[in-house]
Protein backbone atom coordinates (compact mmCIF):
# COMPACT_ATOMS: atom_id res chain seq x y z
CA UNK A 1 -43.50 57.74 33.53
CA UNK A 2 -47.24 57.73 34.49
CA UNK A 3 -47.27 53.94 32.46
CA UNK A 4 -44.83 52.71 34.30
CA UNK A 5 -45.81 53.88 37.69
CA UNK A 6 -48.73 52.09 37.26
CA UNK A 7 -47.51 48.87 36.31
CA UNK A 8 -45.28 48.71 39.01
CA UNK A 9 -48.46 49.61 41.65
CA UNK A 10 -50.07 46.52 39.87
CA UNK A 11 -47.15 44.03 40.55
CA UNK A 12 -47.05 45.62 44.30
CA UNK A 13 -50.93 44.95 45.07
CA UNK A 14 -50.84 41.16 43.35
CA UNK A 15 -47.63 40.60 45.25
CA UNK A 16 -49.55 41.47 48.84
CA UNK A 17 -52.57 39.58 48.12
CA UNK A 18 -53.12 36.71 50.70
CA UNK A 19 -53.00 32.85 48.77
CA UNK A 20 -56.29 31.20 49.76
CA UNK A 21 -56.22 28.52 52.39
CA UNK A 22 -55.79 24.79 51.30
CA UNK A 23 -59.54 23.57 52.56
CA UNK A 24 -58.56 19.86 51.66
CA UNK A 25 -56.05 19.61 54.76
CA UNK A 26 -58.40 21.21 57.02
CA UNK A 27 -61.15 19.05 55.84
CA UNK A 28 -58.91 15.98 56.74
CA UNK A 29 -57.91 16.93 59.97
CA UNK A 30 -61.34 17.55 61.10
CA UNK A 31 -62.41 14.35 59.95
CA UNK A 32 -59.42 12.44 61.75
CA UNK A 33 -61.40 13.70 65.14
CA UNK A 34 -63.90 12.50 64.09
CA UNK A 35 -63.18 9.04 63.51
CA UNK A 36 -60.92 8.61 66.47
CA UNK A 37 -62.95 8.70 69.71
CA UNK A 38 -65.22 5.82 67.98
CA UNK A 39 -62.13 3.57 67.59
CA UNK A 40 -61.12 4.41 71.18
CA UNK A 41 -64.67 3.32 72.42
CA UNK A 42 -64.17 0.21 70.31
CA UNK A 43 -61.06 -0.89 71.95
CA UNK A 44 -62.90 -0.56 75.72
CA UNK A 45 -65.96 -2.59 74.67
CA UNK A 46 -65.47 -5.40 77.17
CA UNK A 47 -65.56 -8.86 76.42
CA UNK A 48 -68.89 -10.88 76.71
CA UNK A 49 -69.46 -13.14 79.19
CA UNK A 50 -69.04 -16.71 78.39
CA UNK A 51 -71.79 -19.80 78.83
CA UNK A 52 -69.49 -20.95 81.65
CA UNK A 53 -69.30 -17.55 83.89
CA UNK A 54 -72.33 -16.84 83.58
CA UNK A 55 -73.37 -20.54 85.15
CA UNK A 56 -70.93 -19.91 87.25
CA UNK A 57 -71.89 -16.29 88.77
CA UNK A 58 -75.65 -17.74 89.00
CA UNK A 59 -74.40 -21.03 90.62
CA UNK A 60 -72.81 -18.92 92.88
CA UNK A 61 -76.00 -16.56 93.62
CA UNK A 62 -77.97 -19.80 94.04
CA UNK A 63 -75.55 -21.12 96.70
CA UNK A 64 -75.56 -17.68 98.54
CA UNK A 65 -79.80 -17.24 98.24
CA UNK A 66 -81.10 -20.22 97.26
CA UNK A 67 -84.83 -18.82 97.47
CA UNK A 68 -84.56 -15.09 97.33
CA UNK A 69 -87.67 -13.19 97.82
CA UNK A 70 -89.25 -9.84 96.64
CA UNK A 71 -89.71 -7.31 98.82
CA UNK A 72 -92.91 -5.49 98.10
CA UNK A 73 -95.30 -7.42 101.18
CA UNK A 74 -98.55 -8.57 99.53
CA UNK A 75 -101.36 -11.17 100.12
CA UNK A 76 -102.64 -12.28 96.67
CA UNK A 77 -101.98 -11.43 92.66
CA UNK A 78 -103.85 -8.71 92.74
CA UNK A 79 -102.31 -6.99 96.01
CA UNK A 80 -99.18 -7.55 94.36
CA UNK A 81 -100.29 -5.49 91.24
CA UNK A 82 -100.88 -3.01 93.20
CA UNK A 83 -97.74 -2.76 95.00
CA UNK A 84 -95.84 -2.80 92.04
CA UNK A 85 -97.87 -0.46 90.51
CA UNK A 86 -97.54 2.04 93.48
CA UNK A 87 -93.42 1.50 93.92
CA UNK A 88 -92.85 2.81 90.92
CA UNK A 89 -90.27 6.00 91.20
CA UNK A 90 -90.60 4.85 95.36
CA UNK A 91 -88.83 1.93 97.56
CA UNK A 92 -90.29 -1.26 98.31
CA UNK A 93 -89.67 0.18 102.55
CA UNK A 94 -91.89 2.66 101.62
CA UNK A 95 -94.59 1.62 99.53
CA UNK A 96 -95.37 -1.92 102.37
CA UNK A 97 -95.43 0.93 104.87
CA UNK A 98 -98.35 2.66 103.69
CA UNK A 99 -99.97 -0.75 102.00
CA UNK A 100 -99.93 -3.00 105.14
CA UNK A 101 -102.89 -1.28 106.46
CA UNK A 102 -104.21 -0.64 102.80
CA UNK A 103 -104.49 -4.24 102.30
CA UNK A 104 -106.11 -5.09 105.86
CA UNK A 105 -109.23 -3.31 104.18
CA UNK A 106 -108.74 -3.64 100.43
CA UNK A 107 -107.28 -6.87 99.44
CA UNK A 108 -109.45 -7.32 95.79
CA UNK A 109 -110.85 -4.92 92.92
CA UNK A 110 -114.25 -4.92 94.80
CA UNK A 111 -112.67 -4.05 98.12
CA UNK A 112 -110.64 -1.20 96.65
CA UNK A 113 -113.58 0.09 94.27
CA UNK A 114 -115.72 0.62 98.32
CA UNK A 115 -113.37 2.03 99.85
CA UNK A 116 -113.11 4.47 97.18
CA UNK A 117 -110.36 6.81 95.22
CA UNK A 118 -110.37 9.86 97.92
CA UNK A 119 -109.87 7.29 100.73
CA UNK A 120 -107.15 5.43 98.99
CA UNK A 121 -105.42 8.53 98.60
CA UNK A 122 -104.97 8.68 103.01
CA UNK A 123 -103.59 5.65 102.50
CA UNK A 124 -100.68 6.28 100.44
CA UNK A 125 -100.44 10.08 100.34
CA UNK A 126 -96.49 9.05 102.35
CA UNK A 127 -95.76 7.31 98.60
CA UNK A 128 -94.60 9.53 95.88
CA UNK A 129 -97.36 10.83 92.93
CA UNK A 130 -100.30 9.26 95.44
CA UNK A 131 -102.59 11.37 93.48
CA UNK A 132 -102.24 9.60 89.65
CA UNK A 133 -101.62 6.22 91.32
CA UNK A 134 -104.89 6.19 93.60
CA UNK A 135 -106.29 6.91 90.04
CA UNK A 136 -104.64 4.16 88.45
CA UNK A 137 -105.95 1.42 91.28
CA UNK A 138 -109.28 2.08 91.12
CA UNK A 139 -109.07 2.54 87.39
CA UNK A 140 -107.30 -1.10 87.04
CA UNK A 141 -109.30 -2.50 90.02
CA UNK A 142 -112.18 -1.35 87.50
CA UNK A 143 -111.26 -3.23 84.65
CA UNK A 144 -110.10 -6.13 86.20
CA UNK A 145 -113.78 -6.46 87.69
CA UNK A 146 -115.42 -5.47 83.79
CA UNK A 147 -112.85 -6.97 81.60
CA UNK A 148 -111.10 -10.11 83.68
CA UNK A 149 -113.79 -11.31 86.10
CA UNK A 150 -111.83 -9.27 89.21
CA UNK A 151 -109.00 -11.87 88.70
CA UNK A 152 -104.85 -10.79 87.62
CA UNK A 153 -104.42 -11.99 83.89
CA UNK A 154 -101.66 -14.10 83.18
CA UNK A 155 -99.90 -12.86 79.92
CA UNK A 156 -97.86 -9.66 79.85
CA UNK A 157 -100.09 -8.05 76.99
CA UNK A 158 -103.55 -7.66 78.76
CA UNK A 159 -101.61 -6.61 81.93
CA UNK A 160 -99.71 -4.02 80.02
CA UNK A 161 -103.23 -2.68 79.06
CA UNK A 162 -103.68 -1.96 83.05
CA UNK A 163 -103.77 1.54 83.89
CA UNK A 164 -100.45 2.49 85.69
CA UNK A 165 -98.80 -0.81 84.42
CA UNK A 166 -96.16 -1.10 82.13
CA UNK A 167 -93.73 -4.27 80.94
CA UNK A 168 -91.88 -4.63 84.51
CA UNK A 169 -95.56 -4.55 86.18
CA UNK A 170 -96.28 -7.63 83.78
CA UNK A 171 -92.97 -8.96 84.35
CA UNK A 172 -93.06 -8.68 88.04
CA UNK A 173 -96.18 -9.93 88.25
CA UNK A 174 -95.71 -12.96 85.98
CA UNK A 175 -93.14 -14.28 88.18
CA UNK A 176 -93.73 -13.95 91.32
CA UNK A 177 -97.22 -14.55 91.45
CA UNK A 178 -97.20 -17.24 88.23
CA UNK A 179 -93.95 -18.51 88.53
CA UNK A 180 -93.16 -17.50 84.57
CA UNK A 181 -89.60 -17.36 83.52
CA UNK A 182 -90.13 -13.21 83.16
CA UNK A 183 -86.76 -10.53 84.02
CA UNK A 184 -88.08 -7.21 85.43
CA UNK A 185 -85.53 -5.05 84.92
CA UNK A 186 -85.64 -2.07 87.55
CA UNK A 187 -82.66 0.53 87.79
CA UNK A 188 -81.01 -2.40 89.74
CA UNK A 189 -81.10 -4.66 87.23
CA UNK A 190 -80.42 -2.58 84.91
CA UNK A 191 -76.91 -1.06 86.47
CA UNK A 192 -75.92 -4.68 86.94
CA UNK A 193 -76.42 -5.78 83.49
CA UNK A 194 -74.54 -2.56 81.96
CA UNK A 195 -71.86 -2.20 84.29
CA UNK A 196 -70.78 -6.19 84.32
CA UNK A 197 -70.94 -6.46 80.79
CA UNK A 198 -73.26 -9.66 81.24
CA UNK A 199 -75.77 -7.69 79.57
CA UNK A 200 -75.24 -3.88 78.42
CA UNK A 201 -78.04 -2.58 76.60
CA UNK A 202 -79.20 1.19 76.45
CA UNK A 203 -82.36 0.71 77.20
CA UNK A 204 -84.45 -1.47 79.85
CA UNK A 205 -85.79 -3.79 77.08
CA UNK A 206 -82.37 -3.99 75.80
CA UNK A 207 -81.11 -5.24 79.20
CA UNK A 208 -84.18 -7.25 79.88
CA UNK A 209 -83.91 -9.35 76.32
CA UNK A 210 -80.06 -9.59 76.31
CA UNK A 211 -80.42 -10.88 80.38
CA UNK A 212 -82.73 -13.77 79.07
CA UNK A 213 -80.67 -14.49 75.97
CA UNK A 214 -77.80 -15.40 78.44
CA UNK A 215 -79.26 -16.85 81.57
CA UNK A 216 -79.84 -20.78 81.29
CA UNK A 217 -83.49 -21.58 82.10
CA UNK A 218 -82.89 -23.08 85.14
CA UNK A 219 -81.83 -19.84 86.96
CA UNK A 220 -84.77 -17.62 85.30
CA UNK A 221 -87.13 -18.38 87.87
CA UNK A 222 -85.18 -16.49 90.58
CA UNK A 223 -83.11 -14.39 88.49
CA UNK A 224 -84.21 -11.11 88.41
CA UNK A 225 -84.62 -10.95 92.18
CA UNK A 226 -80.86 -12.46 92.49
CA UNK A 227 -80.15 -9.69 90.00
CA UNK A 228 -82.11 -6.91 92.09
CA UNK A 229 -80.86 -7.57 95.41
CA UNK A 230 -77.18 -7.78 93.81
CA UNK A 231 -77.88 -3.98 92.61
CA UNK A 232 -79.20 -3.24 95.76
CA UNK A 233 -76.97 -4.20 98.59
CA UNK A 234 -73.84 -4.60 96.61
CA UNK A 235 -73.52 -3.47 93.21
CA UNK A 236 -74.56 0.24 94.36
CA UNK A 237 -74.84 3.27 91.97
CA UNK A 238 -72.24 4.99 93.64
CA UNK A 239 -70.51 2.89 96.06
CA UNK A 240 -70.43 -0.48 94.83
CA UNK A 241 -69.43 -3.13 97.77
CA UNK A 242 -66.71 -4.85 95.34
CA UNK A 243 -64.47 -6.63 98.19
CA UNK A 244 -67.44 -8.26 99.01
CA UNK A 245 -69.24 -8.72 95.59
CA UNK A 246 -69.65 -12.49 94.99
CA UNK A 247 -69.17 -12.32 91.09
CA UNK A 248 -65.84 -9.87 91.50
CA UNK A 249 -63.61 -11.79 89.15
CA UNK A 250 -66.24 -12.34 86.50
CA UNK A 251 -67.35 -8.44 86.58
CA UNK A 252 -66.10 -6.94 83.44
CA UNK A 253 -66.34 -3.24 85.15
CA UNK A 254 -62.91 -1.41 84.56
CA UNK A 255 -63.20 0.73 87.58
CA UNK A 256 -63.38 -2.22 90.16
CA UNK A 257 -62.47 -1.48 93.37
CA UNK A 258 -60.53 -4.03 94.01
């Protein structure tokens, strides 16, 4: 009796043990998730812009603002430098209201190295970080004096090598005080080139290189301001203008508002 008891306790416990999972279904599934939000992403990816719409949305920007303007005020290459370098992370409003009296008294390196870093900080102490970037002028206004003769270089490299400028200084610069074929790209710039599709990129450079790649040479001259006051006053961050947007039915933005 005692045998057979405990052959029937044996059949009883294998009968209750659990059967392991199947992993490969489980392993499958997960991997379908996966997969499937990249295909979805794939099938929104607009269409590029062709050689004709895009002569046709700067024809249009041309015939609108034939000879658009920046808006940082300056006298001369260097005052411009400076501007740029100050309105960085601040408006244009606000950096030509401290800088129009700034540049009565300091319009060159030597001007701004006499009047000093502690003074240039009164100045512009109403423009955000004041501190690093009276630093960065009289650091810049230094080298330009020891290392350029106190004149603006003209390529992008040795103005890149400016303290407090970076590739949108240069490319800023460049044009409007050169007349090079440069694109700045600012947050402007760079909404318009994302959320049109004319040229998404995920970073400025991106923007900035896929911009010229597309743009015939006759509009790069006044491009990037075309492009900047676009972002501005009509392509906005939150509120884009689109009833009134000049390029409406070549934007490749799904969430028009019109």
């Amino acid at each position: 009796m005692k045998k057979i008891t405990r052959r029937a306790a044996a059949k009883s416990i294998s009968k209750s043990k659990p059967k392991p999972t199947a992993a490969p279904r489980v392993a499958k599934s997960r991997k379908a998730k996966k997969t499937s939000p990249k295909s979805t992403a794939a099938a929104k990816k607009p269409k590029p812009w062709t050689e004709a719409e895009v002569r046709e949305a700067f024809e249009r920007f041309r015939k609108a603002n034939p000879e658009p303007k920046g808006e940082l005020e300056h006298l001369n290459p260097y005052t411009l430098l400076v501007a740029v370098v100050l309105s960085a992370q601040a408006t244009d409003a606000g950096v030509n209201r401290a800088t129009r009296a700034l540049f009565q008294v300091a319009d060159t390196p030597q001007k701004m190295l006499a009047l000093g870093e502690e003074k240039l900080r009164e100045y512009i102490k109403t423009i955000g970080l004041y501190r690093t970037k009276a630093k960065n002028v009289i650091a810049l206004s230094e080298k330009l004096i020891r290392e350029f003769g106190g004149e603006v270089p003209r390529t992008r490299e040795e103005i890149e090598s400016l303290p407090g400028a970076g590739r949108k200084t240069a490319n800023v610069v460049l044009n409007m005080a050169f007349g090079e074929h440069t694109m700045a790209v600012d947050t402007h710039v760079f909404r318009v080139g994302n959320r049109t599709g004319l040229a998404p990129g995920k970073t400025p450079l991106e923007v900035e290189l896929g911009l010229e790649r597309v743009i015939p040479d006759e509009f790069m001259l006044h491009a990037h301001h075309w492009l900047i006051l676009h972002g501005r006053y009509t392509c906005l961050a939150r509120q884009p203008r689109c009833a009134v947007c000049l390029i409406n039915d070549l934007c490749r933005w799904p969430e028009k508002t019109i």
